[in-house]
Every structure is written in C-alpha cells, then in structure tokens.
PDB file of N, CA and C in Angstrom:
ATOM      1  N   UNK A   1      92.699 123.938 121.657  1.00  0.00           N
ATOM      2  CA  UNK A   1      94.040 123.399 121.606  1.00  0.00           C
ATOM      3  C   UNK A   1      94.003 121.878 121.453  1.00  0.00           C
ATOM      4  N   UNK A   2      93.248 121.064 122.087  1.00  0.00           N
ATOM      5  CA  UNK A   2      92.932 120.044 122.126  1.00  0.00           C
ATOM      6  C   UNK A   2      92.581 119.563 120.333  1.00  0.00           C
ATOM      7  N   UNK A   3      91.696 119.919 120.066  1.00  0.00           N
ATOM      8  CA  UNK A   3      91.046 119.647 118.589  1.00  0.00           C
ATOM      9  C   UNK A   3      92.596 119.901 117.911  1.00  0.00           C
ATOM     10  N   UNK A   4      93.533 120.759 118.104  1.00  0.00           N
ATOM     11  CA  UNK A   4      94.393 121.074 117.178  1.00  0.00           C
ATOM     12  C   UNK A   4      95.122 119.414 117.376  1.00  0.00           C
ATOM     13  N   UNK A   5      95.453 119.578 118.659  1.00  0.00           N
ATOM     14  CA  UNK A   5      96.321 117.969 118.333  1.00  0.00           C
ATOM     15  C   UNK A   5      95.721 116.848 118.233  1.00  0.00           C
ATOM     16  N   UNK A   6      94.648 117.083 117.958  1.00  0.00           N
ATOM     17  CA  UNK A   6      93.643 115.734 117.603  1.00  0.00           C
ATOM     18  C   UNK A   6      94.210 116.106 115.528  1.00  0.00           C
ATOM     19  N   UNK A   7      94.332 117.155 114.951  1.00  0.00           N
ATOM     20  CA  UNK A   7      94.112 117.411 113.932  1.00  0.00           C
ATOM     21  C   UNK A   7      95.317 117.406 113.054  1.00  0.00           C
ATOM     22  N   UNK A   8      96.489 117.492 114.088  1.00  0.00           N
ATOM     23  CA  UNK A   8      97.873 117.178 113.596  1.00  0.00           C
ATOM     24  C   UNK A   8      97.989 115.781 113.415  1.00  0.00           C
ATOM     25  N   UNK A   9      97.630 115.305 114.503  1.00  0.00           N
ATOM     26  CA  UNK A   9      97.649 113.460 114.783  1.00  0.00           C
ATOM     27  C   UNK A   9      97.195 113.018 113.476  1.00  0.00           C
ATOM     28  N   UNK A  10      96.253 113.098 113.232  1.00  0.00           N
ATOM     29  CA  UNK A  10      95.253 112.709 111.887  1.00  0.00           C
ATOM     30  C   UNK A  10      96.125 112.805 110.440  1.00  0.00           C
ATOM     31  N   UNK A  11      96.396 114.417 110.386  1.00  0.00           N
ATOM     32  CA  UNK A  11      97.360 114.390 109.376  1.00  0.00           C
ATOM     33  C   UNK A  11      98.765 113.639 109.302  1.00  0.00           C
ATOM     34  N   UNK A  12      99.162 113.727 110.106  1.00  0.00           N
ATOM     35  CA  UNK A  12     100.399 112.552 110.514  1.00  0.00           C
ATOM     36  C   UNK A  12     100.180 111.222 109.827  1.00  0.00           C
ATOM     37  N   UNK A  13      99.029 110.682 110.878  1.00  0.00           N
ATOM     38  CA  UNK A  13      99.017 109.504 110.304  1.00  0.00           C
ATOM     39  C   UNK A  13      98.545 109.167 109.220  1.00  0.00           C
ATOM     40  N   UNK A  14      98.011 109.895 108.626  1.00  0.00           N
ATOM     41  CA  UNK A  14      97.365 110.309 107.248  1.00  0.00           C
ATOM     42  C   UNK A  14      98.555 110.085 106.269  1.00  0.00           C
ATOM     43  N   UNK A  15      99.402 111.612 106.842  1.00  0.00           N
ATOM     44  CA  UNK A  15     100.677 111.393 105.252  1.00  0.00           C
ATOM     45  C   UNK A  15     101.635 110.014 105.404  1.00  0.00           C
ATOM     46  N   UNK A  16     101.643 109.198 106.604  1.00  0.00           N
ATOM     47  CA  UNK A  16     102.502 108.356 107.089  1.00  0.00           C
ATOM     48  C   UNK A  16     101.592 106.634 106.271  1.00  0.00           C
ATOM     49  N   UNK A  17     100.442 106.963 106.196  1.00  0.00           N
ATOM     50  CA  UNK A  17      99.917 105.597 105.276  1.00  0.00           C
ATOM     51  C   UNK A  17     100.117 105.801 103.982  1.00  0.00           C
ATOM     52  N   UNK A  18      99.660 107.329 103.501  1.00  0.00           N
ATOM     53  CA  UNK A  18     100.206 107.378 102.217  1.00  0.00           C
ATOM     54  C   UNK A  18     101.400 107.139 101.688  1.00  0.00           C
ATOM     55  N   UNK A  19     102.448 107.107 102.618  1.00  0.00           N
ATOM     56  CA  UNK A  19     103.818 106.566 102.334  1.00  0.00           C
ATOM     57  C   UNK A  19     104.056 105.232 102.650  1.00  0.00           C
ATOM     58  N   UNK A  20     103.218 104.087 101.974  1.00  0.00           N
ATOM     59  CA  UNK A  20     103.284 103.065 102.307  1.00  0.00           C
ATOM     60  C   UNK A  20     102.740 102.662 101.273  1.00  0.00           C
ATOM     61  N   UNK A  21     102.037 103.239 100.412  1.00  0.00           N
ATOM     62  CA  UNK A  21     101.732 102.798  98.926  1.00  0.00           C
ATOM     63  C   UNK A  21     103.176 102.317  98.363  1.00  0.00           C
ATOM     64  N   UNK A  22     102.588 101.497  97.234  1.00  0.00           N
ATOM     65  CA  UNK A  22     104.032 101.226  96.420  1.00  0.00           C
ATOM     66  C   UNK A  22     104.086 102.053  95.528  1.00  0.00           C
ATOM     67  N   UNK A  23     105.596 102.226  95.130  1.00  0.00           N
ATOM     68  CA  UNK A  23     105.800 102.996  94.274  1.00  0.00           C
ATOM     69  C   UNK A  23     105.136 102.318  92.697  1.00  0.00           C
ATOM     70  N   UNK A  24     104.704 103.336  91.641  1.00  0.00           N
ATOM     71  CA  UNK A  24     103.914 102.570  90.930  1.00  0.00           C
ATOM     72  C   UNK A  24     105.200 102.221  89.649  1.00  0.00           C
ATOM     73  N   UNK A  25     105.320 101.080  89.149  1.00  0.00           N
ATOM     74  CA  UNK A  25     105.873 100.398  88.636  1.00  0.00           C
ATOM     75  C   UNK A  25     106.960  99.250  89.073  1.00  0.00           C
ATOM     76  N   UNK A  26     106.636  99.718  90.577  1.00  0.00           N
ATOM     77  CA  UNK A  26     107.631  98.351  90.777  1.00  0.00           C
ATOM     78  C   UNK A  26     106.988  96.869  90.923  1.00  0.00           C
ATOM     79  N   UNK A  27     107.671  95.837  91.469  1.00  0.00           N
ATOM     80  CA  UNK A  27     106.801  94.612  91.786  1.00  0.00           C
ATOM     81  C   UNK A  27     106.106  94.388  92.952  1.00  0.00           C
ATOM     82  N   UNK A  28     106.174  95.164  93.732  1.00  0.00           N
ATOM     83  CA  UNK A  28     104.962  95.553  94.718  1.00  0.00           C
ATOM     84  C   UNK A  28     103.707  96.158  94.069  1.00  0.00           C
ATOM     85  N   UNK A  29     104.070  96.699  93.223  1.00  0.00           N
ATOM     86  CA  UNK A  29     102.508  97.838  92.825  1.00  0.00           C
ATOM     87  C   UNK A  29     102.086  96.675  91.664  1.00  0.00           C
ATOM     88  N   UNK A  30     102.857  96.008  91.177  1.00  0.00           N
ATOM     89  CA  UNK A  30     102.168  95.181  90.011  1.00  0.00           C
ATOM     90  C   UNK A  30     101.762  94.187  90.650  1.00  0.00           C
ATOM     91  N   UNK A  31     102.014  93.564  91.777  1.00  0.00           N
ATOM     92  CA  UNK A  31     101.267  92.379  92.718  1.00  0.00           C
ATOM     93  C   UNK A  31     100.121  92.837  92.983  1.00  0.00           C
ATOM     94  N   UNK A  32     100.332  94.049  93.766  1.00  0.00           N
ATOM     95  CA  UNK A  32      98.375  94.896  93.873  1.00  0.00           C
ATOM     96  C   UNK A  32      97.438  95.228  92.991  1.00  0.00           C
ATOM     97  N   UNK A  33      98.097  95.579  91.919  1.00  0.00           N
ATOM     98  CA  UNK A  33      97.623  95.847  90.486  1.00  0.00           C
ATOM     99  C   UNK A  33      96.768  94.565  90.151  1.00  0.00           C
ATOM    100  N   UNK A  34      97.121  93.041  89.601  1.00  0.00           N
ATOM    101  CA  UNK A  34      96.769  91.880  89.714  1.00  0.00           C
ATOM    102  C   UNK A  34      95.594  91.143  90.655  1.00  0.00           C
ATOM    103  N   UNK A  35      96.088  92.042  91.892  1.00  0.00           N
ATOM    104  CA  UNK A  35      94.421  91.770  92.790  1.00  0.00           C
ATOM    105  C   UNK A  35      93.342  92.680  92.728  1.00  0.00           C
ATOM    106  N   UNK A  36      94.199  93.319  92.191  1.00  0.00           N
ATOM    107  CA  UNK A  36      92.501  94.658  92.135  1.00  0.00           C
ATOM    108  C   UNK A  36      91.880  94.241  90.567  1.00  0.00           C
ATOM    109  N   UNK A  37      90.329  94.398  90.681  1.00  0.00           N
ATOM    110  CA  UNK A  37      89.444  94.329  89.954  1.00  0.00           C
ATOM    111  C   UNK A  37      89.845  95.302  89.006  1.00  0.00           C
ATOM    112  N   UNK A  38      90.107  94.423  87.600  1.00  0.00           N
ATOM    113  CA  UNK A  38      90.148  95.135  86.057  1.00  0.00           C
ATOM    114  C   UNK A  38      89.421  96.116  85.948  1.00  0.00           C
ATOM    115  N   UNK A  39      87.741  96.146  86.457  1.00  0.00           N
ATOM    116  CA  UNK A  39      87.192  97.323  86.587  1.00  0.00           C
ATOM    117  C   UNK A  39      87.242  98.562  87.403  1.00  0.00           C
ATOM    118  N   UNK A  40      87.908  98.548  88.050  1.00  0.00           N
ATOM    119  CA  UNK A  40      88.675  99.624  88.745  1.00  0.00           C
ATOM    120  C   UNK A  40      89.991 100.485  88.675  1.00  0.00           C
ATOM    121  N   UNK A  41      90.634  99.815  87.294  1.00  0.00           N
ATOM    122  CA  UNK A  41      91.767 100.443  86.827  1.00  0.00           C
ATOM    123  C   UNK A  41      91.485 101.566  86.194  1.00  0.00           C
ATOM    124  N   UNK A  42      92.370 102.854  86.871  1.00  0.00           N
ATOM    125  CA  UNK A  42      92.364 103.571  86.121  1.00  0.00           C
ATOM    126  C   UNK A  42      93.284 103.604  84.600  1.00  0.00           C
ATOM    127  N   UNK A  43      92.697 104.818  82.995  1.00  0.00           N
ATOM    128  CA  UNK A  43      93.170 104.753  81.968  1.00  0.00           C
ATOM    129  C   UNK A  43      94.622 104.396  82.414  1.00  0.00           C
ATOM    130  N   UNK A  44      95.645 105.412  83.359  1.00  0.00           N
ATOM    131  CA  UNK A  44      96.977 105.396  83.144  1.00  0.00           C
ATOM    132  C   UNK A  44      97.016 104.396  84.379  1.00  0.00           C
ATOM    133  N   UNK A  45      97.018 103.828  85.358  1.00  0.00           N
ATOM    134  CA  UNK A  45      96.848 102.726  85.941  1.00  0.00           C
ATOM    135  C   UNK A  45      96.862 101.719  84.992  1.00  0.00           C
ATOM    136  N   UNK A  46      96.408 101.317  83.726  1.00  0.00           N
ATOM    137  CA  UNK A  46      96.309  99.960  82.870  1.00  0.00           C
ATOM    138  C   UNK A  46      97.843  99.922  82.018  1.00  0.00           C
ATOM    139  N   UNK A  47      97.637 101.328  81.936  1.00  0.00           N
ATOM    140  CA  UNK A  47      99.078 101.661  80.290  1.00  0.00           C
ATOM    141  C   UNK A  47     100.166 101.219  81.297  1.00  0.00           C
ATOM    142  N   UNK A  48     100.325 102.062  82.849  1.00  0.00           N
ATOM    143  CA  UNK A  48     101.054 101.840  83.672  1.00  0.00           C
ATOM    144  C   UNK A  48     101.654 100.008  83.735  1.00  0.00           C
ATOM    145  N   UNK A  49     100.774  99.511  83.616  1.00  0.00           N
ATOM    146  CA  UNK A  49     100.499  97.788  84.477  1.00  0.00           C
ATOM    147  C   UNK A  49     101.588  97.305  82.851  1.00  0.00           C
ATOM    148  N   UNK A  50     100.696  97.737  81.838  1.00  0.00           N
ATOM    149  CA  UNK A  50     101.182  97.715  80.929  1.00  0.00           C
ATOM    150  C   UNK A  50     102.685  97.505  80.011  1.00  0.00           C
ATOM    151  N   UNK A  51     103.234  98.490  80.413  1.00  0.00           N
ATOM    152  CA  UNK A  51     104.875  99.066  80.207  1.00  0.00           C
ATOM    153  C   UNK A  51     105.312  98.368  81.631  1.00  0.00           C
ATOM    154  N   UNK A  52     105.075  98.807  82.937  1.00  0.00           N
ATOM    155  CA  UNK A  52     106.215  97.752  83.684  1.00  0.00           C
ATOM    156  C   UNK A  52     105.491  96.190  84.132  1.00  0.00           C
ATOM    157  N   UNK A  53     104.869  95.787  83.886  1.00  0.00           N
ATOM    158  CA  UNK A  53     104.603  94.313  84.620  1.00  0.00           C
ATOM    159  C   UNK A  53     104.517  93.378  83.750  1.00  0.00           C
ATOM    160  N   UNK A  54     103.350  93.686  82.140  1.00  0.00           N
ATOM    161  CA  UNK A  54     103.755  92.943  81.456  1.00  0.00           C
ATOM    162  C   UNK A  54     104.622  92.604  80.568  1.00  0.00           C
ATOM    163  N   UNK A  55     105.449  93.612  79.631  1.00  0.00           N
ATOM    164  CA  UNK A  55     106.355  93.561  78.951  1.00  0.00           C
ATOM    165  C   UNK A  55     107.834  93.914  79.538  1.00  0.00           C
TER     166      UNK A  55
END
C-alpha cells in the first residue's frame, strides 16, 4: 500500500511538471527554443521555431 502512494505521488508530480512546458509556438517556447543548442532541435521543433518566432 505504501509503494502504491509512493507511485501515485510520482505520477502526480510527474503529469503536474509536464504541464508547465510552454505551449509550443508561443513566446515562452520561442525564448527556450533560442537557448537550447541548434543541435538539439528536433526536424519539427526547427519548422516549428520557424513559422511562429521567426516570421
């Protein structure tokens, strides 16, 4: 029983950081976009950066 609420907790806080990403195209995600290493963009990550940040 114990392990279980060790295992809910986890997921919790788990889906609760994932909801703290930015949404991708706004000016939050294109500020992060800009600090992350060019080599780490993914294909649709670049097209993404692409269509909303630079044009």
């Amino acid at each position: 029983m114990r392990w279980l609420k060790r295992a809910m907790v986890l997921v919790g806080i788990t889906a609760w950081l994932a909801a703290c990403a930015p949404e991708v195209g706004s000016p939050r995600w294109c500020e992060a976009m800009r600090e992350k290493p060019r080599g780490d963009w993914t294909a649709n990550e670049a097209l993404e950066f692409a269509r909303s940040c630079v044009l």
